[in-house]
C-alpha atoms as a PDB file:
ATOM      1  CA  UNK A   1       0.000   0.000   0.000  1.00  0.00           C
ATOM      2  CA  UNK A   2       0.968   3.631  -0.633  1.00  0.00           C
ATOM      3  CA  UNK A   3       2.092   5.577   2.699  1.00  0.00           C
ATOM      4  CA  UNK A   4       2.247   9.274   3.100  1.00  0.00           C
ATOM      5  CA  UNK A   5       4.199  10.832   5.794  1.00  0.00           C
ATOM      6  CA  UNK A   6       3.256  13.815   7.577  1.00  0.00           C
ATOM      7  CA  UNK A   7       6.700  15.248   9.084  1.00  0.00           C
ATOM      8  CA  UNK A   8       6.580  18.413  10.891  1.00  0.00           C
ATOM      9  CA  UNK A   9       8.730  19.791  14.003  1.00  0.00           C
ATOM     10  CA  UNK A  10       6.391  22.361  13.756  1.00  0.00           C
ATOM     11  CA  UNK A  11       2.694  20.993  13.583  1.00  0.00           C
ATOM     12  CA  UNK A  12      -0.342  21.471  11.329  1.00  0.00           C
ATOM     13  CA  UNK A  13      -3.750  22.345  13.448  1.00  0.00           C
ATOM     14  CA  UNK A  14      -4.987  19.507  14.024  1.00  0.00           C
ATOM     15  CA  UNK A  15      -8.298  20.590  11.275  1.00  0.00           C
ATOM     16  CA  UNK A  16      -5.463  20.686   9.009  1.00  0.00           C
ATOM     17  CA  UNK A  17      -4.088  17.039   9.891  1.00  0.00           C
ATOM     18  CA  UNK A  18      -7.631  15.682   9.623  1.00  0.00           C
ATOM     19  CA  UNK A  19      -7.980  17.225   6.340  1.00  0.00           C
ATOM     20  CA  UNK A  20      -4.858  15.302   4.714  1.00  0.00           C
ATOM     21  CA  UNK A  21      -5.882  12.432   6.728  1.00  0.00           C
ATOM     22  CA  UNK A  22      -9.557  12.472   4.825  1.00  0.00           C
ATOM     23  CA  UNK A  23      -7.688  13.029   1.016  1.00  0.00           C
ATOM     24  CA  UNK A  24      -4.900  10.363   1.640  1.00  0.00           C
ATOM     25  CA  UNK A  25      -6.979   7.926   3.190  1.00  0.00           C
ATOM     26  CA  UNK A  26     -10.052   8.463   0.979  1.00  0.00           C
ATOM     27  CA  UNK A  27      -7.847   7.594  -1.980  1.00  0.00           C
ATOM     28  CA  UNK A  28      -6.550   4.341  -0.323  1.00  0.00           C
ATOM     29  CA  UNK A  29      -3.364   5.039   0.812  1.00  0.00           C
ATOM     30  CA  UNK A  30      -1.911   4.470   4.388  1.00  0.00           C
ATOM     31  CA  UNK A  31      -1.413   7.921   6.534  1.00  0.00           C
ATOM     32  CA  UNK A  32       1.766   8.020   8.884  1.00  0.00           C
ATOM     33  CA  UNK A  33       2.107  11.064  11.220  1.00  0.00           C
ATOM     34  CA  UNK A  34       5.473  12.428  12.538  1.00  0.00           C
ATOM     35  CA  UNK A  35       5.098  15.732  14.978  1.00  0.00           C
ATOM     36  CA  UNK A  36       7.409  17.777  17.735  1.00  0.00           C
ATOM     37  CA  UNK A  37       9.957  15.274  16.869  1.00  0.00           C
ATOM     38  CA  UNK A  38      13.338  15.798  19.088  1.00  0.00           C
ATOM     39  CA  UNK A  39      16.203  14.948  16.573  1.00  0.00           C
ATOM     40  CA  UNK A  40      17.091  14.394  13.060  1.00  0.00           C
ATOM     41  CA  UNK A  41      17.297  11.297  13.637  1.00  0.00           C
ATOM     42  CA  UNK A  42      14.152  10.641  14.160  1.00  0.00           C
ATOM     43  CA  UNK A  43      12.683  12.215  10.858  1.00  0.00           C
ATOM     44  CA  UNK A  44      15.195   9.909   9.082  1.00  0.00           C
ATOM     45  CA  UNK A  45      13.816   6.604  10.450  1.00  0.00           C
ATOM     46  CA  UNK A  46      10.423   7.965   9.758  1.00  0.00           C
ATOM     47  CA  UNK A  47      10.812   7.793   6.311  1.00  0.00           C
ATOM     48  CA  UNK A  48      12.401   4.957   5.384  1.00  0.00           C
ATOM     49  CA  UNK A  49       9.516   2.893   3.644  1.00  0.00           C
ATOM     50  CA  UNK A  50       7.180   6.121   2.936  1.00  0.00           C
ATOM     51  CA  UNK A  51       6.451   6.266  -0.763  1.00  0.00           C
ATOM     52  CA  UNK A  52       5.331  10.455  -0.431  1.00  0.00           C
ATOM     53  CA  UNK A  53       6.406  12.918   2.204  1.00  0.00           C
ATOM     54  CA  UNK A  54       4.733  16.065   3.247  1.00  0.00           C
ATOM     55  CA  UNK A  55       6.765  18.536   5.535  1.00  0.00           C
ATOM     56  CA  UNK A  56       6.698  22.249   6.507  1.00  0.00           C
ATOM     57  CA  UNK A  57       9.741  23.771   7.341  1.00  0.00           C
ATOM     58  CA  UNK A  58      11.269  20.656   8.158  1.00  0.00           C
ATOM     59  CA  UNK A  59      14.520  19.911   6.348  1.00  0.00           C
ATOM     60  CA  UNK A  60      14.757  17.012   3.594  1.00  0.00           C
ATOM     61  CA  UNK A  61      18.381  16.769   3.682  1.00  0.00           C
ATOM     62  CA  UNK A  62      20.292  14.565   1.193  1.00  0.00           C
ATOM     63  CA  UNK A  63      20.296  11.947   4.348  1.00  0.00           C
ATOM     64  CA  UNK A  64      16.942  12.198   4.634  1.00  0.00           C
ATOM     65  CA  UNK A  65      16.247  11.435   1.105  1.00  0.00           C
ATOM     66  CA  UNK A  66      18.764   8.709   0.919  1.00  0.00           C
ATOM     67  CA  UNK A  67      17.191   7.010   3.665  1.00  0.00           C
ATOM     68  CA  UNK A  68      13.640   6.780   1.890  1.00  0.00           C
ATOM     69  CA  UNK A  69      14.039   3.900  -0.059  1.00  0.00           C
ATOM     70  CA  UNK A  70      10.503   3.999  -1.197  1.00  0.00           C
ATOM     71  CA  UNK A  71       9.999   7.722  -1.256  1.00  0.00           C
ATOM     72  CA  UNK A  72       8.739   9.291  -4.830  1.00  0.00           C
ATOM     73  CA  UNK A  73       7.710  12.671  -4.171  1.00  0.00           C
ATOM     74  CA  UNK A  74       7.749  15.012  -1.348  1.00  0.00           C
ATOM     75  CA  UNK A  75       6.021  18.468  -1.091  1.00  0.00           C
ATOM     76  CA  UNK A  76       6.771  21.530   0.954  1.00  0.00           C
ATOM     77  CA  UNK A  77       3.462  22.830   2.590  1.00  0.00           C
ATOM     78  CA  UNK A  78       4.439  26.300   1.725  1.00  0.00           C
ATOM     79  CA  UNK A  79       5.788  28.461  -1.268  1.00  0.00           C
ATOM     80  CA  UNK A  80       9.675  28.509  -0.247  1.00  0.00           C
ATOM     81  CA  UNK A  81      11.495  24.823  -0.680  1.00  0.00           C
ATOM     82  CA  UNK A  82      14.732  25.450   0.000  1.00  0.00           C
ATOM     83  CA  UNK A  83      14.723  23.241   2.468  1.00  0.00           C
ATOM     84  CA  UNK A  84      14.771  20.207   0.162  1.00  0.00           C
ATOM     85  CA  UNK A  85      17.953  19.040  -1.391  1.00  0.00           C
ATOM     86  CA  UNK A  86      16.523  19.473  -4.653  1.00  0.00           C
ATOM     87  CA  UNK A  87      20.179  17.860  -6.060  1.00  0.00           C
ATOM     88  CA  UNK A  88      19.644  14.586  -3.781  1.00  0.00           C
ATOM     89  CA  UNK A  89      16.023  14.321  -4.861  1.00  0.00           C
ATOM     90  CA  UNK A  90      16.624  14.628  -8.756  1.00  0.00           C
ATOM     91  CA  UNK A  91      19.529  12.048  -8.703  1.00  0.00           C
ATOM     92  CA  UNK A  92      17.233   9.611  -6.942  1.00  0.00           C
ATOM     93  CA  UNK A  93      14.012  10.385  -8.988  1.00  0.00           C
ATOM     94  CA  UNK A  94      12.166  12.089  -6.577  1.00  0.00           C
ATOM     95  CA  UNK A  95       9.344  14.992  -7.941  1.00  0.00           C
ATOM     96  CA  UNK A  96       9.683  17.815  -5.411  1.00  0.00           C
ATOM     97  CA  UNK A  97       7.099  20.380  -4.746  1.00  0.00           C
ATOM     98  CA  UNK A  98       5.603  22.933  -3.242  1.00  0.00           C
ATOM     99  CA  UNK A  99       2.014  24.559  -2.588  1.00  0.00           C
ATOM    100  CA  UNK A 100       2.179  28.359  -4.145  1.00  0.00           C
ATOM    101  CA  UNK A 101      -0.402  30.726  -3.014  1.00  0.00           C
ATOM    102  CA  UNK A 102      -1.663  28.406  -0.186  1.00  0.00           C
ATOM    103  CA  UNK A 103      -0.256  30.593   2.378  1.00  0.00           C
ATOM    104  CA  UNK A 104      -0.127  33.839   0.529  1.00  0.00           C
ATOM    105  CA  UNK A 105      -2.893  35.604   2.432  1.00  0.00           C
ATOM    106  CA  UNK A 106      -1.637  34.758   5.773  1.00  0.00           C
ATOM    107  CA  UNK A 107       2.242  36.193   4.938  1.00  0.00           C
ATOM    108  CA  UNK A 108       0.694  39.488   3.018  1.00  0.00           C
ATOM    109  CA  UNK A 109      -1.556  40.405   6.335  1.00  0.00           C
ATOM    110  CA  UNK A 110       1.452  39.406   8.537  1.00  0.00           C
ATOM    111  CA  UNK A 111       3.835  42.071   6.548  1.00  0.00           C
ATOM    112  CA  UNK A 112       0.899  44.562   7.447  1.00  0.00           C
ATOM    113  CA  UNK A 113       0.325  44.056  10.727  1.00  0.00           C
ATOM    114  CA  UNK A 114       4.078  44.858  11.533  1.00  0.00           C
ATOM    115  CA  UNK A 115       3.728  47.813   9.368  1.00  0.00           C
ATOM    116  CA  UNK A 116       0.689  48.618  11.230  1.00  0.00           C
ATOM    117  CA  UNK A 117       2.438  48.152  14.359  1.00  0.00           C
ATOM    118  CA  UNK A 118       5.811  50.236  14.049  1.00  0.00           C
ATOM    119  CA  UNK A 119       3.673  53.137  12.313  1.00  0.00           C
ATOM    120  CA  UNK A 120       1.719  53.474  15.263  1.00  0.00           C
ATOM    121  CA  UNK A 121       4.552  53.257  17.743  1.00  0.00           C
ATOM    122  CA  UNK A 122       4.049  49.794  18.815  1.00  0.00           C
ATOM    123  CA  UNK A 123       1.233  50.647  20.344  1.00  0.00           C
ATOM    124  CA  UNK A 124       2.605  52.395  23.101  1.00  0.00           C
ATOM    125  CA  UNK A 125       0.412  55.576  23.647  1.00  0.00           C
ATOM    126  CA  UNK A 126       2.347  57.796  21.538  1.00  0.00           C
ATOM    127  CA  UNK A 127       1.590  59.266  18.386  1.00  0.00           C
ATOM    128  CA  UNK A 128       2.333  57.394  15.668  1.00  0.00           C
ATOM    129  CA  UNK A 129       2.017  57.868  11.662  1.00  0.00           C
ATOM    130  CA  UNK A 130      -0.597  56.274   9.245  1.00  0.00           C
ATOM    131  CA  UNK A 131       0.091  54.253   5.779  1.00  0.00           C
ATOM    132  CA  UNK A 132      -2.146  55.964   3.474  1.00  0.00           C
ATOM    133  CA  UNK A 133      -0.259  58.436   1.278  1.00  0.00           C
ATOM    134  CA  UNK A 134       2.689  56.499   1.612  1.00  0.00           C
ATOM    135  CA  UNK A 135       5.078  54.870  -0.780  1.00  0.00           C
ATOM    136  CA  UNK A 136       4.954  50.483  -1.048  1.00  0.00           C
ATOM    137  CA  UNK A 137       7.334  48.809  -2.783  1.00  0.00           C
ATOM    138  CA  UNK A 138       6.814  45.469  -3.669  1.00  0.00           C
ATOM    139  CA  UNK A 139      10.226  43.456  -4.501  1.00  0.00           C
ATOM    140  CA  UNK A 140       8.283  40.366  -6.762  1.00  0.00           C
ATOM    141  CA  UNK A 141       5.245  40.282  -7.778  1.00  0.00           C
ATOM    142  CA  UNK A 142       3.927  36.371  -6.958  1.00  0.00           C
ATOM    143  CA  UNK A 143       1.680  35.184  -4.705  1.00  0.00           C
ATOM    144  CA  UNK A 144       2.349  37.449  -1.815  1.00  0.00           C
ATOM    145  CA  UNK A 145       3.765  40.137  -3.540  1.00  0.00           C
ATOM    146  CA  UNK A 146       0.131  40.193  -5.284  1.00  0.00           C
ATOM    147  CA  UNK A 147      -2.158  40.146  -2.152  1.00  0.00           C
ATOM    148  CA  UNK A 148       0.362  42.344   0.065  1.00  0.00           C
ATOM    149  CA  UNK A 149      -0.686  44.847  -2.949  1.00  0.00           C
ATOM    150  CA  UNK A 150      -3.839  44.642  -2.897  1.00  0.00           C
ATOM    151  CA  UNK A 151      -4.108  45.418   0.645  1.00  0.00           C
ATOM    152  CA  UNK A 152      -1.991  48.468   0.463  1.00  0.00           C
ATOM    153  CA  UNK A 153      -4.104  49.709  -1.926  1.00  0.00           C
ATOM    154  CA  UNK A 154      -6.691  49.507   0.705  1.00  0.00           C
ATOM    155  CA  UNK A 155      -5.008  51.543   2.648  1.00  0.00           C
ATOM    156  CA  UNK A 156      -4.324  54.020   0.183  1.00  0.00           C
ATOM    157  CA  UNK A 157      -1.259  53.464  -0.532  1.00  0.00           C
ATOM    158  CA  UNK A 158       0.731  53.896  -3.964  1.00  0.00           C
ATOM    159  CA  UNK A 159       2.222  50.921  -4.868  1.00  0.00           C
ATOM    160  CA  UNK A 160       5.638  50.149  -6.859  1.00  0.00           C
ATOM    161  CA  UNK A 161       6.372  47.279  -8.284  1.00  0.00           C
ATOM    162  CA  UNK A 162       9.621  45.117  -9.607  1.00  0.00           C
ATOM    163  CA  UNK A 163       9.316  41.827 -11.421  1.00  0.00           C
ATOM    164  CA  UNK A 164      12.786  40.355 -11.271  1.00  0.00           C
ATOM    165  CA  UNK A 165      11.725  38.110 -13.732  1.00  0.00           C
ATOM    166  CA  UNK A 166       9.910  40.730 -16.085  1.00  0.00           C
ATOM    167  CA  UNK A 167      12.126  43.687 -15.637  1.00  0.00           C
ATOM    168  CA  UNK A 168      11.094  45.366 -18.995  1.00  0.00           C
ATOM    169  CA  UNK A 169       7.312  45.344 -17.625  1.00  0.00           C
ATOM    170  CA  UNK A 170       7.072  49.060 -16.339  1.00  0.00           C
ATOM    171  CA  UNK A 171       4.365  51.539 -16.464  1.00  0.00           C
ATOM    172  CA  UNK A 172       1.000  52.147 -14.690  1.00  0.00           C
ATOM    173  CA  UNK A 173      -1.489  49.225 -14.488  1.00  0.00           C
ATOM    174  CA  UNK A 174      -4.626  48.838 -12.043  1.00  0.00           C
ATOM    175  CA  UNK A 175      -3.327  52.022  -9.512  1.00  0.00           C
ATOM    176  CA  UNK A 176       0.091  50.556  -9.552  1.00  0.00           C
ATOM    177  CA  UNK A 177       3.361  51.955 -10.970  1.00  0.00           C
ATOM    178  CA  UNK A 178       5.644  49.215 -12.682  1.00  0.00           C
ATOM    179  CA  UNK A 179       9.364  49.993 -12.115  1.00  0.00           C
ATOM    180  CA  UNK A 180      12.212  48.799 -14.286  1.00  0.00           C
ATOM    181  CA  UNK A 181      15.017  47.945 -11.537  1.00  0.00           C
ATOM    182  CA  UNK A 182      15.573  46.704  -8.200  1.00  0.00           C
ATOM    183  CA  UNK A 183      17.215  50.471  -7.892  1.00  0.00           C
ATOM    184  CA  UNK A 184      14.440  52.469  -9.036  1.00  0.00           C
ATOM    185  CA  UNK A 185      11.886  50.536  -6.508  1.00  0.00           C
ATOM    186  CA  UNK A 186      13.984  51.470  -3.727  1.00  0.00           C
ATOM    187  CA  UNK A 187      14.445  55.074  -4.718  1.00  0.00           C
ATOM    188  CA  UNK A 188      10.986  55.786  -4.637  1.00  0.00           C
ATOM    189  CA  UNK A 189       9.443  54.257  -1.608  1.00  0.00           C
ATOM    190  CA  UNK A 190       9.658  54.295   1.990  1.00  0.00           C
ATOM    191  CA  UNK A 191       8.350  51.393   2.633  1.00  0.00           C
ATOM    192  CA  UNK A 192       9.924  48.113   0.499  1.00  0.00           C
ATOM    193  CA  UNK A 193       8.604  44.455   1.463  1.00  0.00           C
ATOM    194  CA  UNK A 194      10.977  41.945  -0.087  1.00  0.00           C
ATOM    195  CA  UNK A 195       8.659  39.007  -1.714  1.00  0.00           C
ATOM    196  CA  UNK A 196      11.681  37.262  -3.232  1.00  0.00           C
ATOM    197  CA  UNK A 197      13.199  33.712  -2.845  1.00  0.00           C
ATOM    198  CA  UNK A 198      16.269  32.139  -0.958  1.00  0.00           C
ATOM    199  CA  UNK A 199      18.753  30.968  -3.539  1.00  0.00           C
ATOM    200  CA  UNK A 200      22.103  31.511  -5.926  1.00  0.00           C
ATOM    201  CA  UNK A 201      20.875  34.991  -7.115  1.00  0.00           C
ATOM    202  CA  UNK A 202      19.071  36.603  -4.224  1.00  0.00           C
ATOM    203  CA  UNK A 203      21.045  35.570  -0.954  1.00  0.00           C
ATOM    204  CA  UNK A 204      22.850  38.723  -0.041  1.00  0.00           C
ATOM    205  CA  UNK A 205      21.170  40.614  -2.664  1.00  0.00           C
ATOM    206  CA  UNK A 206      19.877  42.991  -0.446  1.00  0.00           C
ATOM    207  CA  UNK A 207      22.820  45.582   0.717  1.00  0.00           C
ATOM    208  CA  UNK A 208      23.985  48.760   1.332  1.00  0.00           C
ATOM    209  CA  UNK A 209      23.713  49.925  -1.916  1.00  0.00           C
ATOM    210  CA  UNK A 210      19.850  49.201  -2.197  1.00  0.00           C
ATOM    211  CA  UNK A 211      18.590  50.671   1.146  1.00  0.00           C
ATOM    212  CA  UNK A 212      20.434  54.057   0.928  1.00  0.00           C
ATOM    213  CA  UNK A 213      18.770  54.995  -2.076  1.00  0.00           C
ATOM    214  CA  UNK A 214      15.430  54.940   0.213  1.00  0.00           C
ATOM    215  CA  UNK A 215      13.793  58.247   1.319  1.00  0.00           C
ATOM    216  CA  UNK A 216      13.083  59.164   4.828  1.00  0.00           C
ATOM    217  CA  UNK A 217      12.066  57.487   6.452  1.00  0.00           C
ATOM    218  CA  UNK A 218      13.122  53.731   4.812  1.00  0.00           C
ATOM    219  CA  UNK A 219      11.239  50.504   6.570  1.00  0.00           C
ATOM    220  CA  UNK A 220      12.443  47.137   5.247  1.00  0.00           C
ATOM    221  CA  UNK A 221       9.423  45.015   5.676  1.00  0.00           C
ATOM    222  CA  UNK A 222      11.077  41.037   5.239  1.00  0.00           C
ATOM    223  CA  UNK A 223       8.030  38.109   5.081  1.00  0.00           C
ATOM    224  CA  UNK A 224      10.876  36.077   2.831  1.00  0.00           C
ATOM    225  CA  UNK A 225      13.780  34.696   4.020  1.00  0.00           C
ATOM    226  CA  UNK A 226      17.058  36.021   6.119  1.00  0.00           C
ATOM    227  CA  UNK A 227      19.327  34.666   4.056  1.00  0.00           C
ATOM    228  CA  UNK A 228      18.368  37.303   1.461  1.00  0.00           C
ATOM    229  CA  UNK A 229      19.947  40.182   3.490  1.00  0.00           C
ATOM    230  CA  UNK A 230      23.321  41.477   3.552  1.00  0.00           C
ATOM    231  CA  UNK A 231      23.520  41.228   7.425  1.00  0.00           C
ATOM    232  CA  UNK A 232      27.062  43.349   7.634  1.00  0.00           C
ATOM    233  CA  UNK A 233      25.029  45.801   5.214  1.00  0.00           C
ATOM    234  CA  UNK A 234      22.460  46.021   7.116  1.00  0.00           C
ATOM    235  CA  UNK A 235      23.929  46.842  10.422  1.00  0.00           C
ATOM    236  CA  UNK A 236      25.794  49.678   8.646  1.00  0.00           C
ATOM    237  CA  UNK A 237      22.416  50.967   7.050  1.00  0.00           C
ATOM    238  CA  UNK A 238      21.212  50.851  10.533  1.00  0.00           C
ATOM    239  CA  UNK A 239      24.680  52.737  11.948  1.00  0.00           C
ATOM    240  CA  UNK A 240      24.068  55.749   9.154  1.00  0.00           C
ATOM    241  CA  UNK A 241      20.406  56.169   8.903  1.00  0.00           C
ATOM    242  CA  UNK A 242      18.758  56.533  12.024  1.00  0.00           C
ATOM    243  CA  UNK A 243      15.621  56.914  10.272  1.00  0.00           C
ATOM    244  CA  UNK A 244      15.367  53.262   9.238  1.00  0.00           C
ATOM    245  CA  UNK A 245      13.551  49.995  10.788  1.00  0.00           C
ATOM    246  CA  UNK A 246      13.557  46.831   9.782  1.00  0.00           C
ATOM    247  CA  UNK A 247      10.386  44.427  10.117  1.00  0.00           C
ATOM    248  CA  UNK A 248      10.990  40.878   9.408  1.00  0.00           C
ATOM    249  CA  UNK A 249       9.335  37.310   9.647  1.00  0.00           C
ATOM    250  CA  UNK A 250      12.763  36.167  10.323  1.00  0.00           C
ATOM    251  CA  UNK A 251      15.413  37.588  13.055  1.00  0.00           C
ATOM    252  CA  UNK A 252      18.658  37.952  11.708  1.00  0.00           C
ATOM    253  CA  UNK A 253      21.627  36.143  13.194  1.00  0.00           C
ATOM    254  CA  UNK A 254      22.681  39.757  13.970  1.00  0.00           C
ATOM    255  CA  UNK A 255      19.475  40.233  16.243  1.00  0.00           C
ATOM    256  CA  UNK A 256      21.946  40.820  19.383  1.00  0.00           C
ATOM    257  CA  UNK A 257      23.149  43.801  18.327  1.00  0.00           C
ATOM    258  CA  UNK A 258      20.254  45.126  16.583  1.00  0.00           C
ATOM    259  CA  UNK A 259      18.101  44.598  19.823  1.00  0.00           C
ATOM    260  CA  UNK A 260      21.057  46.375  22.317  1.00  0.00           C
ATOM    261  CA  UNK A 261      21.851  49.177  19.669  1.00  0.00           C
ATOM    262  CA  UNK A 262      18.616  49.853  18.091  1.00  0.00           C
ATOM    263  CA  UNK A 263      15.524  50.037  20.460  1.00  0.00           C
ATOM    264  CA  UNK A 264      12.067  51.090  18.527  1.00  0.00           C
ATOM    265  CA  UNK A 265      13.579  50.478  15.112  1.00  0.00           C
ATOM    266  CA  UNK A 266      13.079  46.721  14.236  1.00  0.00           C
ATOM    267  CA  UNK A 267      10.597  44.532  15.081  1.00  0.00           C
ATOM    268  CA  UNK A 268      11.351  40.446  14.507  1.00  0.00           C
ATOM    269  CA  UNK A 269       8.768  37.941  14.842  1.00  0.00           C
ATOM    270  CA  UNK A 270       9.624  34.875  17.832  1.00  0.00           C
ATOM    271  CA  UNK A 271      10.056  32.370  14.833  1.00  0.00           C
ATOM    272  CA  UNK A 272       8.417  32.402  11.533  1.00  0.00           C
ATOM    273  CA  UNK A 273       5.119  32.916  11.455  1.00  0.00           C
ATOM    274  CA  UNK A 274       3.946  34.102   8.283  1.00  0.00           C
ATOM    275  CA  UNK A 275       2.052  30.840   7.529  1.00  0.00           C
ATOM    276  CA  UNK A 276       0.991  30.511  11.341  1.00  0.00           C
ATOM    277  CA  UNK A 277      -2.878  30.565  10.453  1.00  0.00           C
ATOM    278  CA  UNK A 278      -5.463  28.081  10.962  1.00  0.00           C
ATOM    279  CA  UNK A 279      -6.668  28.794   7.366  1.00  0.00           C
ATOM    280  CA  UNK A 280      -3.068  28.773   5.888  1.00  0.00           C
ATOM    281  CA  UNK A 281      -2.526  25.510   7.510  1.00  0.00           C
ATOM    282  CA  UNK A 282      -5.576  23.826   6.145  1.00  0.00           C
ATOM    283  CA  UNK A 283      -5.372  25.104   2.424  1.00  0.00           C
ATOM    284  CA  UNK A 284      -1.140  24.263   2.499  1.00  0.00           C
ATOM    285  CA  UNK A 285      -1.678  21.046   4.025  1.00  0.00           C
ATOM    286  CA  UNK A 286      -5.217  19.788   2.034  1.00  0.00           C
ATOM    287  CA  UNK A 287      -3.634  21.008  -1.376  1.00  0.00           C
ATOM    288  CA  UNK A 288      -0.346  19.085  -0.995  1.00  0.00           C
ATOM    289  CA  UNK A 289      -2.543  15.938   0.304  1.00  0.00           C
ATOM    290  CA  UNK A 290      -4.093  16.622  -3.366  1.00  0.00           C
ATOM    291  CA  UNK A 291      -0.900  17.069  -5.273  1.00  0.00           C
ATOM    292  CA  UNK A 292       0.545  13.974  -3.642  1.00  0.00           C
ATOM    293  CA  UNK A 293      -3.064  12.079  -5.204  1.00  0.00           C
ATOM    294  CA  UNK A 294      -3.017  13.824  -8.089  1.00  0.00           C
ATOM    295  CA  UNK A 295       0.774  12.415  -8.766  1.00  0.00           C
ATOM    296  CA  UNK A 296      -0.113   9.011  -8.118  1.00  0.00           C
ATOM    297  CA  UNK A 297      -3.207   9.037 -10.007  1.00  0.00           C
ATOM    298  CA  UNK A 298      -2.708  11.186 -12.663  1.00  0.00           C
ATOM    299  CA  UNK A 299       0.893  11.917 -13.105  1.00  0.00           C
ATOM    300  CA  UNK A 300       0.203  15.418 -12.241  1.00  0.00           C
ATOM    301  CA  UNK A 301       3.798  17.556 -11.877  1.00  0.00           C
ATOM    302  CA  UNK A 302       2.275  21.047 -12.247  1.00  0.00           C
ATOM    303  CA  UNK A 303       3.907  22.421  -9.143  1.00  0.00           C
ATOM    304  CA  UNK A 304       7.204  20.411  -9.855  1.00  0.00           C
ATOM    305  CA  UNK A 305      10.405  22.446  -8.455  1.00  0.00           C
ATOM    306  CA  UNK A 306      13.220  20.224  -9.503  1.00  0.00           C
END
């Protein structure tokens, strides 16, 4: 019989469990459940005679992927996957994916609440500033990028927008102004929320050079990943602006010194939390239940990363 593993340190809600639960089981295969698990160790044993994997943030290391004998596909409940060793997977045949847009909502209306909360002061008493009138830019346009938009606009905000991947599309279209460069975005706003990827091209790609060229005052909202900040750059950017905060999903390894140096200019989340909803949960976790039946069944690799 076919098994699916559910492997997550970090737990679905357990609505979201009982929703993979019904679509594995309901298509005849056998549903194995790994959660809060202490060591690496563990995960690795876990897997050895699964033929499909589903995991959150959870890391499928090359170990982990040579251990699964059986395994055929695994999918990230989530947008990012670059916790998968995509190599190790392709050289033993395995289809990775992920789930776009699953969590997409959750992560845009996390990015505004901690806009919402260092504009009014962290809610401290004190007067604070408001959004609308106010200068987004959004660094992608995907999933999040899309719905962190839409919200802004809401809030009367103009929006920017850079497609790394369709620089030449610039102009106005539906209240929002298309920018040409990763440069141009960051000249004109004061707020910037990064909506890109961890990997070759982006990690570091935020620096110095980018964040100066923001007006006053410059908040770096960061729903992505760490690894896509310069973290030496940013700590001088904090040093010779003292008009810009950072907001991110992520704390930087540099936290420490941000935290003693810095007070009322950053605000970092406890651990990520961008996809911590009860809704995100169910729709990540149901729709890669689906993609692992659809696979099976159908042969379906539409949301194949590798």
């Amino acid at each position: 019989m076919t098994t699916v593993l559910v492997a997550t340190v970090k737990p679905f809600t357990p609505m979201a469990v009982e929703g993979i639960k019904k679509v594995v089981s309901e298509a005849g295969y056998d549903f194995k459940l790994l959660e809060k698990y202490a060591d690496q160790s563990e995960f690795i044993n876990a897997v050895k005679d699964v033929d499909a994997l589903i995991i959150r943030s959870d890391k499928a290391t090359r170990e982990v992927i040579e251990a699964a004998n059986n395994l055929k596909i695994i999918v990230r409940a989530g947008a990012g996957y670059d916790n998968i060793d995509l190599e190790a997977a392709t050289e033993r045949g395995i289809v990775a994916m992920n789930t776009p847009g699953q969590n997409s909502n959750a992560v845009a209306e996390l990015a505004f609440g901690m806009m919402v909360y260092l504009a009014r002061g962290f809610y401290s008493g004190k007067a604070g500033t408001e959004l609308k009138g106010k200068n987004l830019g959004i660094h992608a346009f995907g999933n999040v990028g899309k719905r962190i938009a839409s919200i802004a606009q809401g809030f009367g905000m103009q929006v920017y927008v850079y497609r790394p991947t369709h620089p030449e599309e610039v102009g106005e279209k539906d209240g929002m102004i298309f920018v040409g460069s990763a440069e141009e975005l960051y000249s004109a706003c004061n707020y910037v929320s990064l909506n890109i990827p961890a990997n070759e091209q982006t990690i570091k790609s935020i620096n110095y050079e980018l964040l100066t060229k923001m007006p006053v005052p410059a908040i770096l909202v960061n729903p992505a990943r760490k690894e896509i900040i310069d973290e030496d750059d940013l700590l001088r950017v904090f040093e010779d602006r003292e008009d810009f905060a950072y907001l991110t999903d992520v704390a930087p390894d540099c936290k420490d010194v941000i935290e003693e140096k810095y007070p009322g200019r950053y605000f970092f989340t406890p651990k990520k939390m961008g996809a911590q909803t009860a809704e995100a949960n169910i729709n990540a976790g149901i729709a890669a239940a689906t993609q692992i039946r659809d696979y099976f069944e159908k042969g379906d690799t539409t949301f194949q990363v590798n």
